[in-house]
PDB file of N, CA and C in Angstrom:
ATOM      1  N   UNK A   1     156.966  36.551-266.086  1.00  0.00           N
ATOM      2  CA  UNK A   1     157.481  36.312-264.758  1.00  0.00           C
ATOM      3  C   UNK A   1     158.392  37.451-264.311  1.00  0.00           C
ATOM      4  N   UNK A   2     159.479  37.698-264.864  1.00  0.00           N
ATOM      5  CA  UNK A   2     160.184  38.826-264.703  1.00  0.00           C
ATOM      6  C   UNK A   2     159.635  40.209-264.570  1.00  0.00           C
ATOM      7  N   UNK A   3     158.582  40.553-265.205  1.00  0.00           N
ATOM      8  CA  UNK A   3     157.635  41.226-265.014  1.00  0.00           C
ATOM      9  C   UNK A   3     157.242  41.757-263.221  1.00  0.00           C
ATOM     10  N   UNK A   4     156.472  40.108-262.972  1.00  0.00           N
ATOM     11  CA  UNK A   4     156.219  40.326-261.547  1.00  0.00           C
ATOM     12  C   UNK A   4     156.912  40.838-260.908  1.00  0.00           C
ATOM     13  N   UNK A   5     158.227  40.338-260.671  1.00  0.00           N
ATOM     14  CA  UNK A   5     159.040  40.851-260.415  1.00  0.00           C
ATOM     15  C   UNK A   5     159.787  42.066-259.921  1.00  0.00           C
ATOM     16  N   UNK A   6     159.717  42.367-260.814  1.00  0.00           N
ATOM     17  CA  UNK A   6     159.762  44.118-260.937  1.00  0.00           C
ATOM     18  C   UNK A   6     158.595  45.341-260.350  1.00  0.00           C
ATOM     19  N   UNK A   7     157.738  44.347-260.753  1.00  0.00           N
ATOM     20  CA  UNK A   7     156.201  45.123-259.964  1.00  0.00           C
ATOM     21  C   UNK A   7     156.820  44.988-258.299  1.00  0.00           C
ATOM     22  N   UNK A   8     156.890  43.296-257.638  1.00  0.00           N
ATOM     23  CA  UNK A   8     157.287  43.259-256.458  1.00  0.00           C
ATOM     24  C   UNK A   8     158.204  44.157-255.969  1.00  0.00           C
ATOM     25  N   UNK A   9     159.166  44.705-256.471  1.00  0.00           N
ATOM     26  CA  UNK A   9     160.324  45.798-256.448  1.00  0.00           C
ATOM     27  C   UNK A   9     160.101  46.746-256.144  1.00  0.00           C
ATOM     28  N   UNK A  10     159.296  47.125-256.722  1.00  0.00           N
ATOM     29  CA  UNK A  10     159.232  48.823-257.470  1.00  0.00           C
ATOM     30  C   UNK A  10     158.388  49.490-256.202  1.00  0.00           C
ATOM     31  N   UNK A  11     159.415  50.640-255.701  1.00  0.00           N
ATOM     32  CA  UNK A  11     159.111  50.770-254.115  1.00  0.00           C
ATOM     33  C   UNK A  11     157.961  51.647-254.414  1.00  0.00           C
ATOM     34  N   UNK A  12     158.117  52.092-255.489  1.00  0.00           N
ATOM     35  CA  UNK A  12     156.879  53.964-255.675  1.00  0.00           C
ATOM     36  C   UNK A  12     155.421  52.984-255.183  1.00  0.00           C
ATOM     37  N   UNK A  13     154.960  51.804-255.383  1.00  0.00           N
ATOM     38  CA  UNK A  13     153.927  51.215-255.250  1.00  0.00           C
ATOM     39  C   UNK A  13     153.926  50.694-253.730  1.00  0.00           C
ATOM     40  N   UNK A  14     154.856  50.828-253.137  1.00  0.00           N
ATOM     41  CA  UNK A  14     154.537  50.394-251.682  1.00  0.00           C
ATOM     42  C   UNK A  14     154.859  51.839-250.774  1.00  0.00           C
ATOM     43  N   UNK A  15     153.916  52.233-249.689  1.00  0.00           N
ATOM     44  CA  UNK A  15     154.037  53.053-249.125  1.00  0.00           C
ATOM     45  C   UNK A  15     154.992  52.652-247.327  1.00  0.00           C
ATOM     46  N   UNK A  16     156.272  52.246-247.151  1.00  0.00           N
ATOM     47  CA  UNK A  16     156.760  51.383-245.835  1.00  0.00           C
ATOM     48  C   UNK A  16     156.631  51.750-244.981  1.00  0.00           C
ATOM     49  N   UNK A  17     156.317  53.732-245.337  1.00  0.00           N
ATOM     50  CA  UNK A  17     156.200  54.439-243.386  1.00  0.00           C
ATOM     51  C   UNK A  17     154.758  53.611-242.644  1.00  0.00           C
ATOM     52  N   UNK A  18     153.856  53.160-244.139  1.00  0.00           N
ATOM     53  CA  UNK A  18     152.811  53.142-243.483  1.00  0.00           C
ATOM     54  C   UNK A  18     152.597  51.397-243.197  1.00  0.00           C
ATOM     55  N   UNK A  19     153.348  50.891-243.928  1.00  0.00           N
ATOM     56  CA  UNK A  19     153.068  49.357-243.540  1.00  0.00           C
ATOM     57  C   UNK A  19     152.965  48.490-242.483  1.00  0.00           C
ATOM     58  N   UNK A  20     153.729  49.043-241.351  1.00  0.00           N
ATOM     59  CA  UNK A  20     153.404  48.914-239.793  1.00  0.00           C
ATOM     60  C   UNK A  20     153.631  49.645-238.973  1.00  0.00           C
ATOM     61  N   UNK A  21     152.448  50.359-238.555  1.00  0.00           N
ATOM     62  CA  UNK A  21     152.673  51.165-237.490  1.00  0.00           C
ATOM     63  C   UNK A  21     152.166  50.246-236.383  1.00  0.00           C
ATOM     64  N   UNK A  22     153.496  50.635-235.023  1.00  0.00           N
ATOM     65  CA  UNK A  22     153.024  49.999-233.704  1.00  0.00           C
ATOM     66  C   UNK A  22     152.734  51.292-233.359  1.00  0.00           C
ATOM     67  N   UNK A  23     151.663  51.115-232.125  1.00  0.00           N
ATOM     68  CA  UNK A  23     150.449  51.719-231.188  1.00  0.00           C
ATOM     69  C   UNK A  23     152.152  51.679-229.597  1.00  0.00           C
ATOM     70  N   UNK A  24     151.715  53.346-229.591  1.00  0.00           N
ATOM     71  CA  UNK A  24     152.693  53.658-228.909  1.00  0.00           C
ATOM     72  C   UNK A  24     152.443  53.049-227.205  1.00  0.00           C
ATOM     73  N   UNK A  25     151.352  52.581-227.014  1.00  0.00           N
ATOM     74  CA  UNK A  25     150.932  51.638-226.003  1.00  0.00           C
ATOM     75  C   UNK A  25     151.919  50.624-225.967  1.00  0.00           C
ATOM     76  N   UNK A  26     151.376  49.881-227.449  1.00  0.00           N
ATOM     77  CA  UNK A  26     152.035  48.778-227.766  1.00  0.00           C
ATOM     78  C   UNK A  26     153.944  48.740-227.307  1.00  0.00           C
ATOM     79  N   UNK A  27     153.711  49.519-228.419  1.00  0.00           N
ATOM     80  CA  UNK A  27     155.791  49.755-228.318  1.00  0.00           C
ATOM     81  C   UNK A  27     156.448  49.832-226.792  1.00  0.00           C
ATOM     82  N   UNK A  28     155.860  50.915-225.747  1.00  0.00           N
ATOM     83  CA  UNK A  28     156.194  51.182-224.405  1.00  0.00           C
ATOM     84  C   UNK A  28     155.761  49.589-223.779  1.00  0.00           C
ATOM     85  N   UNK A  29     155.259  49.167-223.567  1.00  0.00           N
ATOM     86  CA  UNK A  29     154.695  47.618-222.886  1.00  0.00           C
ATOM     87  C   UNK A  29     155.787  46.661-223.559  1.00  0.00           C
ATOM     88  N   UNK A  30     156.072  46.852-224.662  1.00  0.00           N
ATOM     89  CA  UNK A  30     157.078  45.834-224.967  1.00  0.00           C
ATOM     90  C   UNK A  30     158.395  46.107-224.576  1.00  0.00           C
ATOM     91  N   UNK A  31     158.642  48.048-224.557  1.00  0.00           N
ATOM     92  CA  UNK A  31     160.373  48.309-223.926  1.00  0.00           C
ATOM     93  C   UNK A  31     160.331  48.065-222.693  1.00  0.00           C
ATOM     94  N   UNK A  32     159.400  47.936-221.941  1.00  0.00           N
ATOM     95  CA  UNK A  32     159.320  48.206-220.622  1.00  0.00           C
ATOM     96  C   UNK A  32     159.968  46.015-220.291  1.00  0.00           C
ATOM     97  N   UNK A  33     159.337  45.432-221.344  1.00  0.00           N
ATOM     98  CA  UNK A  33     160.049  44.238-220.808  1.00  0.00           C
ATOM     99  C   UNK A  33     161.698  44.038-220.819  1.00  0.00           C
ATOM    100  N   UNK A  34     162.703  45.129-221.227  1.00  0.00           N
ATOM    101  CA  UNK A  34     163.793  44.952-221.161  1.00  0.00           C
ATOM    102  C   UNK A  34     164.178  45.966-220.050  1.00  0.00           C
ATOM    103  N   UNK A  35     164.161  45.018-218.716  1.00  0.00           N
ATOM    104  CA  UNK A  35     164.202  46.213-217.392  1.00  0.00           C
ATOM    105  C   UNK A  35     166.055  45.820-217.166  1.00  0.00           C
ATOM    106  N   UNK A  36     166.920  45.006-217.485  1.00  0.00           N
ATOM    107  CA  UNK A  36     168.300  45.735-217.133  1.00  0.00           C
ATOM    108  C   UNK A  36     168.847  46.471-218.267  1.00  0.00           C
ATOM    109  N   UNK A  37     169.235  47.827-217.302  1.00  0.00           N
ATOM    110  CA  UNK A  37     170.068  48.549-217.623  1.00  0.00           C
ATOM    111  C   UNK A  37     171.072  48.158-218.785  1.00  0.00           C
ATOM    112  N   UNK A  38     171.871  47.234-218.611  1.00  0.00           N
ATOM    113  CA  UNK A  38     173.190  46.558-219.413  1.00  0.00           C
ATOM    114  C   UNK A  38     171.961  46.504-220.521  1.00  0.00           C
ATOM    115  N   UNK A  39     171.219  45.577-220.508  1.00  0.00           N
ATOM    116  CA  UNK A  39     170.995  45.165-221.922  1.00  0.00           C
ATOM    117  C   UNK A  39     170.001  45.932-222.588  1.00  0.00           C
ATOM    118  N   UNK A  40     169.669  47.190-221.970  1.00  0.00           N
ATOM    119  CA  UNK A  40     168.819  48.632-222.405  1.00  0.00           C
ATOM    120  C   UNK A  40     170.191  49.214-223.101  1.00  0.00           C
ATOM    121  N   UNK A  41     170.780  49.428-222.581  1.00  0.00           N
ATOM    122  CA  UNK A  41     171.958  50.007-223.541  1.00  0.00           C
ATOM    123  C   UNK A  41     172.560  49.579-224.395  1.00  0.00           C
ATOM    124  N   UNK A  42     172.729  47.836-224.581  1.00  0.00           N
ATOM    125  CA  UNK A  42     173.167  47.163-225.261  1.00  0.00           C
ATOM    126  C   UNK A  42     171.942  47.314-226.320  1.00  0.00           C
ATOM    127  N   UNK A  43     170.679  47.335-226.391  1.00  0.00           N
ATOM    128  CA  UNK A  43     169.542  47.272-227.465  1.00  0.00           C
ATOM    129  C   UNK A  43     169.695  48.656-227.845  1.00  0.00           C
ATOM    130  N   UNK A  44     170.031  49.588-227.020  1.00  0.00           N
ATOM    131  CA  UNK A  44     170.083  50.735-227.836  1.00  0.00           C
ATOM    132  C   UNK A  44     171.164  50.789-228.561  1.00  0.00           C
ATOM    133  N   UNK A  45     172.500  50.139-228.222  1.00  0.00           N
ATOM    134  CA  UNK A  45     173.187  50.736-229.502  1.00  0.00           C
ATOM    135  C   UNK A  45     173.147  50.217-230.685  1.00  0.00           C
ATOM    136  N   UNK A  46     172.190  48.498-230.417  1.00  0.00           N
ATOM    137  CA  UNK A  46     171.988  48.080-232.146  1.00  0.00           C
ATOM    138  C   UNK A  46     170.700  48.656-232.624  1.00  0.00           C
ATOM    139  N   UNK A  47     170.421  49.221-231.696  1.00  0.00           N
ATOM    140  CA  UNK A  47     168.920  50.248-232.280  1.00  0.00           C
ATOM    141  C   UNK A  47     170.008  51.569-233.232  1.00  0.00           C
ATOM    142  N   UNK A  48     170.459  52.168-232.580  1.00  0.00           N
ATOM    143  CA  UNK A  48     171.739  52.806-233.327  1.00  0.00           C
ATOM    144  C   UNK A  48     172.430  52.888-234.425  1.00  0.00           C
ATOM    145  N   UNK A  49     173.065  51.629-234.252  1.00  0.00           N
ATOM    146  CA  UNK A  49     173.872  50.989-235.383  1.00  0.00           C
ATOM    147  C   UNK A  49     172.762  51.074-236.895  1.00  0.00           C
ATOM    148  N   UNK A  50     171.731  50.173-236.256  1.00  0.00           N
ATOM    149  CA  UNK A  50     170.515  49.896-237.167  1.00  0.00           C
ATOM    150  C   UNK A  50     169.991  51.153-238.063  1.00  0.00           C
ATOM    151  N   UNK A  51     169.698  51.913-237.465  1.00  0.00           N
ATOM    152  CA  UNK A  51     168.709  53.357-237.717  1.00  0.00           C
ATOM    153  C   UNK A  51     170.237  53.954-238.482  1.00  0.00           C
ATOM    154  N   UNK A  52     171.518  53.854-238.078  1.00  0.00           N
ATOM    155  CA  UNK A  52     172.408  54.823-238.850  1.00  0.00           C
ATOM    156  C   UNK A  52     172.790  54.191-239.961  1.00  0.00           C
ATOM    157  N   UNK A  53     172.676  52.683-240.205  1.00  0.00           N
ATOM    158  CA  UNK A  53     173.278  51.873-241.330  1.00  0.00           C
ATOM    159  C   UNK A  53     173.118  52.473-242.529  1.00  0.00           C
ATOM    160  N   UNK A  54     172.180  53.241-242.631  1.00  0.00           N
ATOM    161  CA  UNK A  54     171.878  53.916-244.376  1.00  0.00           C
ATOM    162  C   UNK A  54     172.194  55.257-244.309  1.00  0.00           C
ATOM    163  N   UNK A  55     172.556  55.870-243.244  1.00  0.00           N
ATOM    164  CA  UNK A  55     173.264  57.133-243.158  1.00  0.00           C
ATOM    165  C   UNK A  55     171.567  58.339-243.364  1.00  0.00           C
ATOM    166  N   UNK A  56     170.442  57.524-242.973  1.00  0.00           N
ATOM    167  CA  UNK A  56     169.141  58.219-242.877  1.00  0.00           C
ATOM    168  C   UNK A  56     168.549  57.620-241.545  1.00  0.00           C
ATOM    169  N   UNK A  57     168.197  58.562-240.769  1.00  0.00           N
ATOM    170  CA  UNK A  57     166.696  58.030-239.463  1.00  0.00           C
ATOM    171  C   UNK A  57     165.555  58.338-239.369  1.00  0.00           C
ATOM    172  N   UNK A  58     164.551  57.053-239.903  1.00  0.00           N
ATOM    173  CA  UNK A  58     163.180  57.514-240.746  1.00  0.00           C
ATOM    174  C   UNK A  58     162.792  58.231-239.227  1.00  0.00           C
ATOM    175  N   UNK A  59     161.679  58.286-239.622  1.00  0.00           N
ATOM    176  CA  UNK A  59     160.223  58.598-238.365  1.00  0.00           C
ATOM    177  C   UNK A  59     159.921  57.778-237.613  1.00  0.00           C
ATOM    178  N   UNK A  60     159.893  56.432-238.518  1.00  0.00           N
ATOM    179  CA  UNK A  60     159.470  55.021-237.522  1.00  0.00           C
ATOM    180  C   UNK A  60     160.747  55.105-236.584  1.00  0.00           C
ATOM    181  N   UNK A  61     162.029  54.906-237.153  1.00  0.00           N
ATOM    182  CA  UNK A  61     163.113  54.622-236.208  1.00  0.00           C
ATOM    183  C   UNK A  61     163.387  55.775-235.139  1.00  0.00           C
ATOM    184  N   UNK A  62     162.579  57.081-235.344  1.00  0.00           N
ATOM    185  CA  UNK A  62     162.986  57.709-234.387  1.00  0.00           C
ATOM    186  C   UNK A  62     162.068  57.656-233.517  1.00  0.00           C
ATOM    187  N   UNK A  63     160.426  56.937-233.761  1.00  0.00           N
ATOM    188  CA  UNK A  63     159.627  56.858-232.978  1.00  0.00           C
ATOM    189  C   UNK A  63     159.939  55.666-231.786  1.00  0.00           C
ATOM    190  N   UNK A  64     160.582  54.954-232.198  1.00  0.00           N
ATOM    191  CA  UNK A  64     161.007  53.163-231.669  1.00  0.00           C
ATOM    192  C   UNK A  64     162.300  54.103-230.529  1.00  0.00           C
ATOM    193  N   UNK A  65     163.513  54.909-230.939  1.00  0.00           N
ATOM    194  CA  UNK A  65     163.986  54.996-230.120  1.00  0.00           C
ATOM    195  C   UNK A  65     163.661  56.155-229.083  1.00  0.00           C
ATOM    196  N   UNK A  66     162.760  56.752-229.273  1.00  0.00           N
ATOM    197  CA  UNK A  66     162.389  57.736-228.791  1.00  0.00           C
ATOM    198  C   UNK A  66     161.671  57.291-227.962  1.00  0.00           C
ATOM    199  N   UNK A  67     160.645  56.383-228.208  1.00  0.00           N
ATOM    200  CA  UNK A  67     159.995  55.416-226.948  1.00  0.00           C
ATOM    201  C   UNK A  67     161.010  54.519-226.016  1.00  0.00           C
ATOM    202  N   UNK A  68     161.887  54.306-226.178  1.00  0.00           N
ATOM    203  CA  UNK A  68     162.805  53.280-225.280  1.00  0.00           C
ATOM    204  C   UNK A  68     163.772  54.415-224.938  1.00  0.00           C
ATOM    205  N   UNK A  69     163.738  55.365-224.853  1.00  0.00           N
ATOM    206  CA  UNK A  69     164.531  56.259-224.182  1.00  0.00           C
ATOM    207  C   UNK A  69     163.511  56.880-222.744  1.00  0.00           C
ATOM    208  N   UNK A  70     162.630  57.199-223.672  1.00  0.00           N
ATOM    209  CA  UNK A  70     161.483  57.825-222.717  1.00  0.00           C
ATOM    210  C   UNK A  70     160.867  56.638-221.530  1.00  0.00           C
ATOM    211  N   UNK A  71     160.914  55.497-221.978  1.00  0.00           N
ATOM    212  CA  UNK A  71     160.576  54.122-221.247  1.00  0.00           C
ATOM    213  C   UNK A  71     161.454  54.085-219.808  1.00  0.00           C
ATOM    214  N   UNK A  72     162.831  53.821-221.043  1.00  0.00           N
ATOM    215  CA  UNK A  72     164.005  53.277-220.224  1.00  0.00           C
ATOM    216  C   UNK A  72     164.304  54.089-219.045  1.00  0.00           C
ATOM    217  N   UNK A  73     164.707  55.481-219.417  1.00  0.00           N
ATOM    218  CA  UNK A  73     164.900  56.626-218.810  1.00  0.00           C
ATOM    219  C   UNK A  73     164.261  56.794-217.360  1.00  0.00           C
ATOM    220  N   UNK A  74     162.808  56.349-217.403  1.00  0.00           N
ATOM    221  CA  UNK A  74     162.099  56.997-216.565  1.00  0.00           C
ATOM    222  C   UNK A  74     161.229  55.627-215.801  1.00  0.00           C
ATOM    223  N   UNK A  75     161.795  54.431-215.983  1.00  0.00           N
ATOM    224  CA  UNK A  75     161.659  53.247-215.456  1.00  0.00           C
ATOM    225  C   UNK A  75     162.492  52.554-213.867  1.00  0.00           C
ATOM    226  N   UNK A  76     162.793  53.930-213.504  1.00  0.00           N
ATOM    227  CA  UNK A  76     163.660  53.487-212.242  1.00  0.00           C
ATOM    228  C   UNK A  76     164.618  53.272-211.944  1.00  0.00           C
ATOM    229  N   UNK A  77     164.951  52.480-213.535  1.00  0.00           N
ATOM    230  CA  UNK A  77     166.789  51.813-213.706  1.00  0.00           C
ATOM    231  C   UNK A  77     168.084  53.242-213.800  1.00  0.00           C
ATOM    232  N   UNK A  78     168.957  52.597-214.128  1.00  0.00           N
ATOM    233  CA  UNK A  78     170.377  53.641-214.380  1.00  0.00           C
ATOM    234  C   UNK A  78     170.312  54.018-215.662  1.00  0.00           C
ATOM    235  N   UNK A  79     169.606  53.290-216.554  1.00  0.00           N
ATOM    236  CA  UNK A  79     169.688  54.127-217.864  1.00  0.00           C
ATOM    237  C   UNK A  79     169.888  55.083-218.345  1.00  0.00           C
ATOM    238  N   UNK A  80     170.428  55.197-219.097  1.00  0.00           N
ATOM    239  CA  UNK A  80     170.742  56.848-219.362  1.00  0.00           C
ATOM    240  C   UNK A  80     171.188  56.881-220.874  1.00  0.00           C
ATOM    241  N   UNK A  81     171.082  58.111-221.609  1.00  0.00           N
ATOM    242  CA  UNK A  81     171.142  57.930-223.527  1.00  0.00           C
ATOM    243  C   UNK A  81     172.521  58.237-223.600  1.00  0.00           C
ATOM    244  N   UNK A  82     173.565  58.759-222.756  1.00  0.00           N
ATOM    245  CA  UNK A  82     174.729  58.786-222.766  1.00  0.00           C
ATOM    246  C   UNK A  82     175.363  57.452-222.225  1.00  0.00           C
ATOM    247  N   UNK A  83     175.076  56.255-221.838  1.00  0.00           N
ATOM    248  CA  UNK A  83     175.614  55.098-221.634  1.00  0.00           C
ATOM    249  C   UNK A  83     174.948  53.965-222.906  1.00  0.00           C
ATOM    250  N   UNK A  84     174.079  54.688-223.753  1.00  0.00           N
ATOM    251  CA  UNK A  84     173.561  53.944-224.625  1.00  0.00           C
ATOM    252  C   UNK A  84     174.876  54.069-226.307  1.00  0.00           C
ATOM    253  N   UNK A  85     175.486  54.990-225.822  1.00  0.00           N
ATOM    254  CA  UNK A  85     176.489  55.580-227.025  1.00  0.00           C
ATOM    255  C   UNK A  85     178.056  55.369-226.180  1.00  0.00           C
TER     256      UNK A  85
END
């Protein structure tokens, strides 16, 4: 049992960049449903918080905020990446 265990663990056997990738379609259609401003900035800074907690920002996390910047940004609203910080 303990065994399993350890197999379940053992990260060298799981590859995570690749375990879910969202379809950048996908990702933009879903930022695009957070149209106020306030709470675009408010998701970005626990997008923030989130992505800095390990003191690393994979690829995925820079792809996720990189799409809700590019979304947000250019969606009409006041958004802006300096009111997101």
């Amino acid at each position: 049992m303990a065994r399993d265990w350890r197999c379940a663990l053992d990260t060298s056997l799981h590859r995570w960049p690749d375990a879910c990738r969202v379809e950048t379609a996908t990702l933009l259609q879903l930022m695009a449903e957070v149209d106020d401003p306030a709470l675009q900035s408010h998701v970005m800074r626990l997008c923030i918080g989130v992505a800095n907690a390990n003191y690393q920002v994979t690829e995925g996390e820079t792809m996720v905020l990189s799409a809700a910047l590019d979304q947000w940004s250019r969606s009409g609203g006041s958004f802006t990446a300096r009111a997101a910080l």
